[in-house]
Protein backbone atom coordinates (compact mmCIF):
# COMPACT_ATOMS: atom_id res chain seq x y z
CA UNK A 1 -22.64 5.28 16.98
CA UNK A 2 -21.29 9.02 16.77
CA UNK A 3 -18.36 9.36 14.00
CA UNK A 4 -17.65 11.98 12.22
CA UNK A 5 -16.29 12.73 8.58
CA UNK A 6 -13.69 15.14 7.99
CA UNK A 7 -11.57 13.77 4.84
CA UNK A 8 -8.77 16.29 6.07
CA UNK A 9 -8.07 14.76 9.40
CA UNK A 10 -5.78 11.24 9.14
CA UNK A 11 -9.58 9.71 10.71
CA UNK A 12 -11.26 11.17 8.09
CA UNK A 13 -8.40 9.54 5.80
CA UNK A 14 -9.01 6.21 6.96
CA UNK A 15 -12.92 6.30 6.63
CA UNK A 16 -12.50 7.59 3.23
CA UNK A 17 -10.13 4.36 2.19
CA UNK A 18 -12.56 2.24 4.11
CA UNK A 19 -15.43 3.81 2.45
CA UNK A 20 -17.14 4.45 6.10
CA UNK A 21 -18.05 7.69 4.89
CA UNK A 22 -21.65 8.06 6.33
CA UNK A 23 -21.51 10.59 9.38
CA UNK A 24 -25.39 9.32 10.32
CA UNK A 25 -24.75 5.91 10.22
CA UNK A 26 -20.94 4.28 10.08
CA UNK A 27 -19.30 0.81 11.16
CA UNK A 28 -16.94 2.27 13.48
CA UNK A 29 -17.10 4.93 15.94
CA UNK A 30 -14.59 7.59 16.30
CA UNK A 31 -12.36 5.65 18.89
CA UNK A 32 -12.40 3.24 17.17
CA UNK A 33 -10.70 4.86 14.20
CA UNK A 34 -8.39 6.48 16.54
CA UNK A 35 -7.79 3.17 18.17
CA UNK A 36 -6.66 1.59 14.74
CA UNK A 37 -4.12 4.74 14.19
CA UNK A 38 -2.61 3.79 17.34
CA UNK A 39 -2.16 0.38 16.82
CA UNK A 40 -0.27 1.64 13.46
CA UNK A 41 1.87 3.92 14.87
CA UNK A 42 -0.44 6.72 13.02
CA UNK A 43 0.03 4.98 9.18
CA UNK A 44 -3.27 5.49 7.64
CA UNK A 45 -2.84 2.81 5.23
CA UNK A 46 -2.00 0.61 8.22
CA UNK A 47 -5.05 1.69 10.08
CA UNK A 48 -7.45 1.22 7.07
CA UNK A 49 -5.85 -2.15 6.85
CA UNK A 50 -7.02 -3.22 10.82
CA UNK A 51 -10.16 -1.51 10.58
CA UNK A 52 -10.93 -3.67 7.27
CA UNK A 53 -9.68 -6.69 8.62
CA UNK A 54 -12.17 -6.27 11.86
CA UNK A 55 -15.05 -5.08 9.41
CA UNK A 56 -14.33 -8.28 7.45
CA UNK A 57 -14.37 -10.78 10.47
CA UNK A 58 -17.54 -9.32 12.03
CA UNK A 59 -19.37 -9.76 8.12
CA UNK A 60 -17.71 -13.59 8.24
CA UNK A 61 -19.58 -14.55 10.76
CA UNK A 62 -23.04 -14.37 8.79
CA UNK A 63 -24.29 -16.27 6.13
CA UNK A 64 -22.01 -15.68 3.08
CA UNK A 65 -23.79 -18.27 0.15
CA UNK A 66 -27.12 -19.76 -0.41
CA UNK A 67 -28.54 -21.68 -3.03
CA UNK A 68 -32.52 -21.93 -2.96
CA UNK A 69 -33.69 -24.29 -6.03
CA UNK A 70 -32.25 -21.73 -9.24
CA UNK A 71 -31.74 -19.05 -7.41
CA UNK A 72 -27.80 -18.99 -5.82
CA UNK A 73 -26.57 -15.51 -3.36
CA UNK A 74 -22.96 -15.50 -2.81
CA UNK A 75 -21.71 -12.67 -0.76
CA UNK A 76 -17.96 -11.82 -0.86
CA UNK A 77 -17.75 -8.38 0.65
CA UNK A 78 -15.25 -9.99 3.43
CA UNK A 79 -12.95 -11.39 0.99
CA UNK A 80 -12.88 -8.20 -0.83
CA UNK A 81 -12.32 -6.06 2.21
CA UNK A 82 -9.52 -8.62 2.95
CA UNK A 83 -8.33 -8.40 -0.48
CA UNK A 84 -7.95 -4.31 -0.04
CA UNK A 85 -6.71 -4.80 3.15
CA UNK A 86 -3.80 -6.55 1.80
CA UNK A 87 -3.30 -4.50 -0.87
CA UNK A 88 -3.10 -1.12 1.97
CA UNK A 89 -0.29 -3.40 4.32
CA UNK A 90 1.43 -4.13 1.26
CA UNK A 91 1.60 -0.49 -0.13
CA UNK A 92 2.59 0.74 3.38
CA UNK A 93 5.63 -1.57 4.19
CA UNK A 94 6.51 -0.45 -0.02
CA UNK A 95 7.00 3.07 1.22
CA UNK A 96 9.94 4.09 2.66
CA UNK A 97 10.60 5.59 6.31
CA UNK A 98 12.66 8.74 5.14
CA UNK A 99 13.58 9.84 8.68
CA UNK A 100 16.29 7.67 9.10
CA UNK A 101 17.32 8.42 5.32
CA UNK A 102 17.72 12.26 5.18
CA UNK A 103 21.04 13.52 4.34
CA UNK A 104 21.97 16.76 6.55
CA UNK A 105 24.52 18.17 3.56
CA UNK A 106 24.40 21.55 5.80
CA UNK A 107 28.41 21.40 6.99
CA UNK A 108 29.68 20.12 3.39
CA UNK A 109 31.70 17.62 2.62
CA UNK A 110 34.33 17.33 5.76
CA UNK A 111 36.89 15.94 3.90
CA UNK A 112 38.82 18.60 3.25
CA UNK A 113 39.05 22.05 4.59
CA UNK A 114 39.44 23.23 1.31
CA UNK A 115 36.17 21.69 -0.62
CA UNK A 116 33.71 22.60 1.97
């Protein structure tokens, strides 16, 4: 799968939060990434958060705990990725949207003519 690595592109963000950081061998191709940063309206956190949450359900679907006589494997990578990408939609709907927020103080006060 072709992906690239370039921690100063919002792509390059996302792998880096993901930790899919390989540029021979990653879990999502390049579309993908770009994909998930649509579907988020370009948030990065957002997008980390989807492309966890897919990277999660695909890992699900295998065997997660096994117990052999003494010997007991328990793998939670999916409920960790879960777990972080929780913690990345939380953070992002914590951080304010500061477009509709920005004063424009440029033409003073417009009370009077005299305090401007």
């Amino acid at each position: 799968m072709a992906c690239t690595y370039d921690p100063t592109t919002n792509r390059g963000k996302v792998r880096l939060l993901i930790g899919d950081t390989s540029t021979t061998t990653c879990n999502f191709s390049d579309a993908e990434i770009d994909a998930f940063l649509t579907m988020s309206s370009s948030s990065i956190l957002l997008a980390a958060s989807y492309a966890l949450e897919s990277w999660a359900s695909s890992l699900a679907e295998g065997l997660t705990s096994e117990k052999i006589g003494d010997y007991a494997y328990t793998k939670k990578s999916s409920d960790t990725m879960m777990a972080l990408a929780k913690k990345f939609r939380e953070e992002d709907a914590s951080t304010p949207d500061l477009d509709w927020a920005e004063m424009d103080l440029t033409y003073g006060s417009g009370i009077t003519v005299e305090e401007d």
